[in-house]
Protein backbone atom coordinates (compact mmCIF):
# COMPACT_ATOMS: atom_id res chain seq x y z
CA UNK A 1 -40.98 151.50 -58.78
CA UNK A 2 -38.87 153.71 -56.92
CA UNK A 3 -35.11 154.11 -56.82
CA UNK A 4 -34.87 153.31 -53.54
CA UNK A 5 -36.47 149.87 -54.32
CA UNK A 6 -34.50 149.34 -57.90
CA UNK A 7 -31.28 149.47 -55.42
CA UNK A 8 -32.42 147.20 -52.95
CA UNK A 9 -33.24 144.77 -55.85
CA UNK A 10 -30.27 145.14 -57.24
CA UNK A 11 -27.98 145.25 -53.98
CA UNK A 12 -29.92 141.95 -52.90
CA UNK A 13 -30.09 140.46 -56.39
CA UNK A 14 -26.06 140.60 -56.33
CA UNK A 15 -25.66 138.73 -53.11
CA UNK A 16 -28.08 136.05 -54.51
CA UNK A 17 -26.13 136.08 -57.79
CA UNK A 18 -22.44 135.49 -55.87
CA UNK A 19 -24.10 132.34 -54.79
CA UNK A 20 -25.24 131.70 -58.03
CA UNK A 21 -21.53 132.22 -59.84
CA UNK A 22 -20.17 129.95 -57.24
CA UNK A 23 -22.17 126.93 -57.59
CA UNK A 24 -23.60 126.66 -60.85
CA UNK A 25 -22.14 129.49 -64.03
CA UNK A 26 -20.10 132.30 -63.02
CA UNK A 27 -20.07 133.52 -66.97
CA UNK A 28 -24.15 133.58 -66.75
CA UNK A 29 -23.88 135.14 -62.93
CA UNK A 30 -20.87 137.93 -64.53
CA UNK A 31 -23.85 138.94 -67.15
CA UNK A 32 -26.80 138.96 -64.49
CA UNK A 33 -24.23 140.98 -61.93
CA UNK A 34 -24.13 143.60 -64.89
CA UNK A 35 -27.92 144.12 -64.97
CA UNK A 36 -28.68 144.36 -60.97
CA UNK A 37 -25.62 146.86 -60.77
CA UNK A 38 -26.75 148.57 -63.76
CA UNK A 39 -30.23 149.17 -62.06
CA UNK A 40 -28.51 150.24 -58.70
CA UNK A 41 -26.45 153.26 -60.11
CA UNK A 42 -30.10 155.59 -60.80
CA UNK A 43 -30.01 155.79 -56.89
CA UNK A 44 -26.64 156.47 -56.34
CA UNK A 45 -26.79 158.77 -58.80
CA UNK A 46 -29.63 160.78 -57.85
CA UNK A 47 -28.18 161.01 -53.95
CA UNK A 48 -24.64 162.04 -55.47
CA UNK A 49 -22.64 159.51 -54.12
CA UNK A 50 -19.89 159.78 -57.14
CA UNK A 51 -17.59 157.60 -55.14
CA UNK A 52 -20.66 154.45 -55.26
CA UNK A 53 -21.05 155.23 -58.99
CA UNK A 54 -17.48 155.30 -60.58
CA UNK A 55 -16.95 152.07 -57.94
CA UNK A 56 -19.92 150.46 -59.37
CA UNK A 57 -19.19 151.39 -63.17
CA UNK A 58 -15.47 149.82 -62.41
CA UNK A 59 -16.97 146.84 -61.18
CA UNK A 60 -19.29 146.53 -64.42
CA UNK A 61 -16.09 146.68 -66.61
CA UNK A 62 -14.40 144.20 -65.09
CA UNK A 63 -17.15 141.57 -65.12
CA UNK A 64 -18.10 142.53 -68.30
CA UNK A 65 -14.57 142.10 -69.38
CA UNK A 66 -14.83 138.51 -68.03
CA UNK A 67 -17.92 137.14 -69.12
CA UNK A 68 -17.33 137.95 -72.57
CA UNK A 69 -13.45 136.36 -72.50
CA UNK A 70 -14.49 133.66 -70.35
CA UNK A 71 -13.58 132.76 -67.16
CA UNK A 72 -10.59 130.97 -66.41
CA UNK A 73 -10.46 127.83 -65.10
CA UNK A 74 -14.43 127.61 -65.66
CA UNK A 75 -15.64 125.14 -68.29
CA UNK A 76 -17.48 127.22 -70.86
């Protein structure tokens, strides 16, 4: 599988997951968001776009942050 495919997976895969969060478990979505952004980075990575990456790593923190608190005013 190529990079340029992991991305799209993972660029489409966290569109699908927003929908996901927001209708049915945001802590489960936070988790899944980590994974599909995880597999995005190889391909900014590789094309040097340091800006996408540190954006992208930032992102990762947060959510992972949340899931593992929990998310306020979600039910756990």
């Amino acid at each position: 599988m190529t990079l340029s495919t992991l991305r799209k997976i993972g660029n489409y895969g966290l569109v699908v997951n927003t929908v996901f969060g927001q209708f049915f478990n945001m802590q489960l979505a936070l988790f899944i968001g980590l994974v599909l952004s995880l597999i995005s980075i190889p391909y900014y990575a590789k094309e040097k776009l340091w800006d996408t990456v540190i954006f992208i790593a930032f992102m990762m923190a947060l959510n992972l942050a949340s899931a593992l608190s929990g998310v306020p005013g979600c039910k756990t």
